[in-house]
N, C-alpha and C. Protein backbone atom coordinates (compact mmCIF):
# COMPACT_ATOMS: atom_id res chain seq x y z
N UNK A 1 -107.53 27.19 -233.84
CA UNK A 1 -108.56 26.57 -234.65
C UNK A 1 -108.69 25.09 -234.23
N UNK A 2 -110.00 24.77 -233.37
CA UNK A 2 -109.50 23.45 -232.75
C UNK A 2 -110.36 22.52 -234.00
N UNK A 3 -110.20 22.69 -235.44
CA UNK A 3 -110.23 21.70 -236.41
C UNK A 3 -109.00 21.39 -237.09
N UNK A 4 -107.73 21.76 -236.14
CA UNK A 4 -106.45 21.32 -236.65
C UNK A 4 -105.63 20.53 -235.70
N UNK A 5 -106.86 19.91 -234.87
CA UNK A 5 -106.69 18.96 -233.96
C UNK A 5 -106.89 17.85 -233.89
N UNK A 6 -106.75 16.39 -233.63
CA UNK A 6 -107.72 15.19 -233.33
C UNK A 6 -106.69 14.54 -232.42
N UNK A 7 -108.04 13.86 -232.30
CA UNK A 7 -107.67 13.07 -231.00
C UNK A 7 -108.35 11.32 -231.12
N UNK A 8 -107.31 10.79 -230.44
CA UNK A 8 -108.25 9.32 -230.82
C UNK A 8 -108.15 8.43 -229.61
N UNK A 9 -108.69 7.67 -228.81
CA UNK A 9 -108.34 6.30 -228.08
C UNK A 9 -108.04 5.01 -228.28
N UNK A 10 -107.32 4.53 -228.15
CA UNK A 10 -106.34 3.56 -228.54
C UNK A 10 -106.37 2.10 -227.27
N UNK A 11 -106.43 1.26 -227.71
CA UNK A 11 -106.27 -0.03 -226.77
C UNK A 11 -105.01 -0.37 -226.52
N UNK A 12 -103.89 -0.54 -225.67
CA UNK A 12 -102.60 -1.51 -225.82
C UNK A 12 -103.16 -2.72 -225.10
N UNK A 13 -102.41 -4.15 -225.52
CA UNK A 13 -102.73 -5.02 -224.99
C UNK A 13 -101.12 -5.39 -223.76
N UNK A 14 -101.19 -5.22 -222.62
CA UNK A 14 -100.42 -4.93 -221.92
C UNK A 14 -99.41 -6.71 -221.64
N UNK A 15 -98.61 -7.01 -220.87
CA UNK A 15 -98.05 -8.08 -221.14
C UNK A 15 -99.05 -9.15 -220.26
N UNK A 16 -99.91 -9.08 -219.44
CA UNK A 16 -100.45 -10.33 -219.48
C UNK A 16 -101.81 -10.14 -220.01
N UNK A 17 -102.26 -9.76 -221.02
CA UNK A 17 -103.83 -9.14 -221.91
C UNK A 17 -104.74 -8.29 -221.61
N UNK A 18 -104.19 -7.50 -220.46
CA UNK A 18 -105.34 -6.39 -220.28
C UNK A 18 -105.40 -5.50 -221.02
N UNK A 19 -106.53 -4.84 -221.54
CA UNK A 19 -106.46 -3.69 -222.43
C UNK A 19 -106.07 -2.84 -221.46
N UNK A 20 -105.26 -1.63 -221.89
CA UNK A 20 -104.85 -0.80 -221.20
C UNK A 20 -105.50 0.77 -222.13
N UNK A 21 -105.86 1.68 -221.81
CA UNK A 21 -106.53 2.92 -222.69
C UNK A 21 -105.47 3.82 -222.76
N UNK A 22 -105.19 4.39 -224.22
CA UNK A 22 -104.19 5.51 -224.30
C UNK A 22 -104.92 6.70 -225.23
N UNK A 23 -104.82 7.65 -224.69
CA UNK A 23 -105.53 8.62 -225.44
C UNK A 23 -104.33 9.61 -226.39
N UNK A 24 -105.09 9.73 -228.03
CA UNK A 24 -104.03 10.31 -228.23
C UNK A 24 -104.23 11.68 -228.52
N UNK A 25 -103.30 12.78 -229.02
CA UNK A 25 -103.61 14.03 -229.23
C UNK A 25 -102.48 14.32 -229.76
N UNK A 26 -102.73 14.95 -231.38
CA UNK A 26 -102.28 15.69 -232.48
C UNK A 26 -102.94 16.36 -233.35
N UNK A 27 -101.56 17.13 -233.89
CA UNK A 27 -102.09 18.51 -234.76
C UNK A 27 -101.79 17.80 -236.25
N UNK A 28 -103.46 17.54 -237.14
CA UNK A 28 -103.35 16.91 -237.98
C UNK A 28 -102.59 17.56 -239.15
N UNK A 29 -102.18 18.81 -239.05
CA UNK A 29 -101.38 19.77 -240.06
C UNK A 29 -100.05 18.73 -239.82
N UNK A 30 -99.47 18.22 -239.00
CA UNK A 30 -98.00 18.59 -238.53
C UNK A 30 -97.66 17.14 -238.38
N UNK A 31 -98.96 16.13 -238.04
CA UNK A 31 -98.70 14.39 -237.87
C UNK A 31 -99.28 13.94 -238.82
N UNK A 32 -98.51 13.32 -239.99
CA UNK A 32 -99.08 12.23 -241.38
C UNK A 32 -99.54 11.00 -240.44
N UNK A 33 -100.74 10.67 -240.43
CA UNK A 33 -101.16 8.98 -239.69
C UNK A 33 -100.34 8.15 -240.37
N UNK A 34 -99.82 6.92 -239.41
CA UNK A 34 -98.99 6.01 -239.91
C UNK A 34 -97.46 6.35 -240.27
N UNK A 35 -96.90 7.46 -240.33
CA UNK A 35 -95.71 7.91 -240.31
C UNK A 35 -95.28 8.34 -238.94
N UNK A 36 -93.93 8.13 -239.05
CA UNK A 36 -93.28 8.52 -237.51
C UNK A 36 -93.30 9.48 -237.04
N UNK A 37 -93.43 10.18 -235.85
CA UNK A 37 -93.47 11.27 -235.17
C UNK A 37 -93.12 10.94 -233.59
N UNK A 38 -92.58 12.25 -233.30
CA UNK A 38 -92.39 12.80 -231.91
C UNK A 38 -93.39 12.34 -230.78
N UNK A 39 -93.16 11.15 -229.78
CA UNK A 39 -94.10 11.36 -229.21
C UNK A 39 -93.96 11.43 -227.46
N UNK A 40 -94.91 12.35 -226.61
CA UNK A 40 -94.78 12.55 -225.26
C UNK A 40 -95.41 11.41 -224.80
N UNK A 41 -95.19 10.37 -223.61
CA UNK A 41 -95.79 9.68 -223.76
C UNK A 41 -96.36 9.96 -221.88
N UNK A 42 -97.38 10.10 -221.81
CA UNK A 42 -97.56 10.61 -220.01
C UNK A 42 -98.21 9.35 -219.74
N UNK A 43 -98.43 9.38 -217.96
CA UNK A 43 -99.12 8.51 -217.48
C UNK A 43 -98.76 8.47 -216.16
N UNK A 44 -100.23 8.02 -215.06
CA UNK A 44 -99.79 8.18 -213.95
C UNK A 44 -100.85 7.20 -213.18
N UNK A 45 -100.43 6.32 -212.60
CA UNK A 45 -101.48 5.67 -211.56
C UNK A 45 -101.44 5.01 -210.01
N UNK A 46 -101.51 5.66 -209.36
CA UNK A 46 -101.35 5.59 -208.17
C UNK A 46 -103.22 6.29 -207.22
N UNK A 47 -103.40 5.56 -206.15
CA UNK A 47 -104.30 5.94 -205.70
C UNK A 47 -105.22 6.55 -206.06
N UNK A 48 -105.80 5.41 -206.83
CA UNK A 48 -107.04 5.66 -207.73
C UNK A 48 -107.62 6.81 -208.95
N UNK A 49 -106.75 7.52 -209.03
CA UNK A 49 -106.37 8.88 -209.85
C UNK A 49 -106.95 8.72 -210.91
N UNK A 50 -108.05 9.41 -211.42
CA UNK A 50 -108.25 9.37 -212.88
C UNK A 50 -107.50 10.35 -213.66
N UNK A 51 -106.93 10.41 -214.44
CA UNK A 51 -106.50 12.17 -215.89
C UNK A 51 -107.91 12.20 -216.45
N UNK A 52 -108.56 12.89 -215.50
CA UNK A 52 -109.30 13.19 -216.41
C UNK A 52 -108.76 14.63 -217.48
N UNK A 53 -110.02 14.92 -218.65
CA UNK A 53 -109.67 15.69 -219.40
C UNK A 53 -109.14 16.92 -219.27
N UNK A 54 -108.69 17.57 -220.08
CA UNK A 54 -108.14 19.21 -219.37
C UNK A 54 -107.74 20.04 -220.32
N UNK A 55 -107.24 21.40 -219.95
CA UNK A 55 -106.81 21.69 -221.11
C UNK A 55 -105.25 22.11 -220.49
N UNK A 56 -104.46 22.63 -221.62
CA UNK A 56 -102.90 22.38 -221.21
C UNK A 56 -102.37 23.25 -222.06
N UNK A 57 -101.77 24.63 -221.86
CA UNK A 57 -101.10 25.16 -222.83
C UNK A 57 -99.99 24.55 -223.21
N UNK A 58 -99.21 24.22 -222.13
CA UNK A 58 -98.09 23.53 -222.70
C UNK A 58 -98.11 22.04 -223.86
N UNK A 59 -98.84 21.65 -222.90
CA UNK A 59 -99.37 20.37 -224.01
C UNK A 59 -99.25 20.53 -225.58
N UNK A 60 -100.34 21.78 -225.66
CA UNK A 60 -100.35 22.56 -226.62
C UNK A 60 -99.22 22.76 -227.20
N UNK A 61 -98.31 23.11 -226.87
CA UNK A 61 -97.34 24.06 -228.02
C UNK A 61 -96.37 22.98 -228.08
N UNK A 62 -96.54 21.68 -227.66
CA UNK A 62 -95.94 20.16 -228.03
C UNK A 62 -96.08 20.09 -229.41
N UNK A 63 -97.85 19.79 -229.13
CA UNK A 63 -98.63 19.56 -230.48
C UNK A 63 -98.44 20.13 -231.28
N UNK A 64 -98.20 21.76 -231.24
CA UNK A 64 -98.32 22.27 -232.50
C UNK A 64 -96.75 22.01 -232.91
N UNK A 65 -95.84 21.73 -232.26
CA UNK A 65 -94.55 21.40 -233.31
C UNK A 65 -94.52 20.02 -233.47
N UNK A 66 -95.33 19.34 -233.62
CA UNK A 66 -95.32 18.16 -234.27
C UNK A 66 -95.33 16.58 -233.76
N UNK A 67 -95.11 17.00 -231.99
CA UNK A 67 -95.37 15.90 -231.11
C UNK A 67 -96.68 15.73 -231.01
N UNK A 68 -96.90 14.05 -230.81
CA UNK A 68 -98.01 13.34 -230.63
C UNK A 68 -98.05 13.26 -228.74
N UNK A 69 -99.37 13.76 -228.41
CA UNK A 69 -98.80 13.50 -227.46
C UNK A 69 -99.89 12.71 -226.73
N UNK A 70 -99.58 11.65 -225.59
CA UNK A 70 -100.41 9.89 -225.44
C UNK A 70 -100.81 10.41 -224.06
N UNK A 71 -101.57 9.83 -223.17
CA UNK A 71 -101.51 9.52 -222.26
C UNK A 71 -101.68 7.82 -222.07
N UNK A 72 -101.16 7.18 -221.13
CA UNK A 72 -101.83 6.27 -220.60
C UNK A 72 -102.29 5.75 -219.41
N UNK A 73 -103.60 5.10 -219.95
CA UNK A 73 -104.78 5.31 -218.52
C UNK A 73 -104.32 3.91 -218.13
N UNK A 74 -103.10 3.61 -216.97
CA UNK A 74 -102.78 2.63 -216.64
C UNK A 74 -103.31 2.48 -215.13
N UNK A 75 -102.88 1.03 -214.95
CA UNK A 75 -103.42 0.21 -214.01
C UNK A 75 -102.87 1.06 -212.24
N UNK A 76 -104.26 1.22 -211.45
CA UNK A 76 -103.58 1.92 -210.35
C UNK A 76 -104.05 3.18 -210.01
N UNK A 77 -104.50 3.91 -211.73
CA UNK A 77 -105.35 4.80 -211.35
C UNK A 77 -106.95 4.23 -211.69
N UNK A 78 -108.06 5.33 -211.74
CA UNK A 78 -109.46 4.67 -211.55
C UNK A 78 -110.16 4.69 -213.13
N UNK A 79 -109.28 5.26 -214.22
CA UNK A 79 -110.56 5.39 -215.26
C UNK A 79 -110.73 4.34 -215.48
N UNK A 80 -110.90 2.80 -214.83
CA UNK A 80 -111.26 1.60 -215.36
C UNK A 80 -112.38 0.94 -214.58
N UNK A 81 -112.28 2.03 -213.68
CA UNK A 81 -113.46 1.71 -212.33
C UNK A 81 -112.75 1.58 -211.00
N UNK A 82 -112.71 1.94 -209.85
CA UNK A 82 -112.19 1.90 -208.68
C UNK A 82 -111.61 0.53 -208.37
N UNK A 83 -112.93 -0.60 -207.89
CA UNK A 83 -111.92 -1.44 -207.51
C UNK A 83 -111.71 -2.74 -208.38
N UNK A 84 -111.28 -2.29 -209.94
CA UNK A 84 -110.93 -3.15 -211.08
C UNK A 84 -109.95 -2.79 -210.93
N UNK A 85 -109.57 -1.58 -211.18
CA UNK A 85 -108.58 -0.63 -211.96
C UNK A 85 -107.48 -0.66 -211.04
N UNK A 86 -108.13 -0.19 -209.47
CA UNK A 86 -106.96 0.21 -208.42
C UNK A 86 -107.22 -0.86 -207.63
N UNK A 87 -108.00 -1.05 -206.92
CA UNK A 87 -107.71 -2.12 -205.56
C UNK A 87 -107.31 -3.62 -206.13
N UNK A 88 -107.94 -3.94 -207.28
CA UNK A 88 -107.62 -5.60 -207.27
C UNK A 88 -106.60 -5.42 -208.04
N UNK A 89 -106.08 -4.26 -209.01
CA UNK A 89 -104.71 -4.61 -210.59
C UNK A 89 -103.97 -3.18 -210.33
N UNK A 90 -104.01 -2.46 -209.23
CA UNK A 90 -102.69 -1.47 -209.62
C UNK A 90 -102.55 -1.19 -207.96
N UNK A 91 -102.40 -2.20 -207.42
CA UNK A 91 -102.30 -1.81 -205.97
C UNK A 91 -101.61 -2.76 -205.07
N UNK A 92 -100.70 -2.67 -204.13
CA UNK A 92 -100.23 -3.42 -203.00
C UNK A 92 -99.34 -4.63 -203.89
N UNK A 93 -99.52 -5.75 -204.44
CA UNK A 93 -98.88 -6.82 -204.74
C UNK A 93 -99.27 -7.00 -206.24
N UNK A 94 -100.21 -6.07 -206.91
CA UNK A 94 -100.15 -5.78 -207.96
C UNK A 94 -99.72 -4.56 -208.85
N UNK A 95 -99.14 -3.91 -207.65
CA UNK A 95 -98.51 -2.70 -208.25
C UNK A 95 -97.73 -2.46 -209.19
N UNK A 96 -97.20 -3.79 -209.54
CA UNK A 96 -96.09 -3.45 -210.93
C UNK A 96 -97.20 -3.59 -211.70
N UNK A 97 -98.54 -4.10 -212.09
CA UNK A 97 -98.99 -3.52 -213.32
C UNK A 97 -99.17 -2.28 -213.70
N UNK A 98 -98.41 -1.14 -212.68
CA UNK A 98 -98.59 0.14 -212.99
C UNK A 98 -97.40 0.51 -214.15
N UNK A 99 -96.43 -0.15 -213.37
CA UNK A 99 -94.98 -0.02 -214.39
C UNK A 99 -95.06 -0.58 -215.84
N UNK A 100 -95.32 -1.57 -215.25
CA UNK A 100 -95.45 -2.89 -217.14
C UNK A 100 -96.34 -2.31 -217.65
N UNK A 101 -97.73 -1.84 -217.68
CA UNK A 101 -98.24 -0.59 -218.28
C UNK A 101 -98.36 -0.27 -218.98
N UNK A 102 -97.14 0.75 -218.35
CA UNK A 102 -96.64 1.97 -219.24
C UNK A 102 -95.60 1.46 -219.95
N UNK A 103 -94.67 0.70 -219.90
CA UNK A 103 -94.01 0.62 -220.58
C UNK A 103 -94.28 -0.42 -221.79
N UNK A 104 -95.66 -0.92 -221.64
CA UNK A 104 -95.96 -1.86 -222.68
C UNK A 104 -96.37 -0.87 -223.71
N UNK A 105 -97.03 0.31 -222.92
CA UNK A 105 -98.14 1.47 -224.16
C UNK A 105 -96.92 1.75 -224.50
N UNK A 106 -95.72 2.30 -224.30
CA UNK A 106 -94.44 3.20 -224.74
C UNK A 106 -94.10 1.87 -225.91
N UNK A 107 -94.37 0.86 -225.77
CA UNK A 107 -93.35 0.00 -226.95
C UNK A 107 -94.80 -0.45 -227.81
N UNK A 108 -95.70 -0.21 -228.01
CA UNK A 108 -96.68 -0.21 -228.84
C UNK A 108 -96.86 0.99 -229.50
N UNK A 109 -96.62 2.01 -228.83
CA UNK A 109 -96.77 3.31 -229.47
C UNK A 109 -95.27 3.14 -230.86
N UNK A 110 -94.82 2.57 -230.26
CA UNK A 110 -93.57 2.50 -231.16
C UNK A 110 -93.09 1.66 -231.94
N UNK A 111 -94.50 0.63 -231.98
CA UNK A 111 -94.49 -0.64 -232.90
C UNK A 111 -95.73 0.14 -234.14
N UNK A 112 -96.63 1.30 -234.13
CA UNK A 112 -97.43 1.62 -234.63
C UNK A 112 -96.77 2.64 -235.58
């Protein structure tokens, strides 16, 4: 029943102010908003890569026991535009904004 689903997009502000995009996905039966929960936190950016959307059984049967589960659209891959995203901020001598990132969305997800 995909009305026991939602999903939302989320801004982190990463450590030197870029918005960074995290998409989220839970089973609103199983996650109270604003209370703590289980969460997967994915992400991948390297050579321009978008996540785009998909579907995922496994993903799935996360959600339905009660994990939240994130992606984040970090620096390196393209959902920010090719050469914003990857050539000038997730590439060659800016490549650690791929790392700091993610690990900024992982400690915001966990300040929320």
């Amino acid at each position: 029943d995909p009305s026991l689903y939602q999903t939302r997009r989320i801004e982190v502000a990463a450590r030197d102010g870029e918005a960074v995009p995290v998409t989220l996905l839970w089973r609103s039966d199983a996650v109270e908003e604003g209370r703590p929960a289980p969460c997967h936190l994915y992400g991948y950016g390297s050579y321009g890569i978008c996540m785009d959307p998909s579907f995922s059984a496994s993903r799935l049967a996360l959600v339905d026991r009660g994990v939240v589960y994130a992606v984040a659209h970090i620096r390196g891959g393209g959902e920010m535009g090719h050469h914003r995203w990857y050539e000038a901020a997730g590439k060659y001598l800016a490549k650690r904004n791929t790392f700091t990132d993610f690990v900024d969305c992982g400690k915001a997800l966990l300040e929320r």
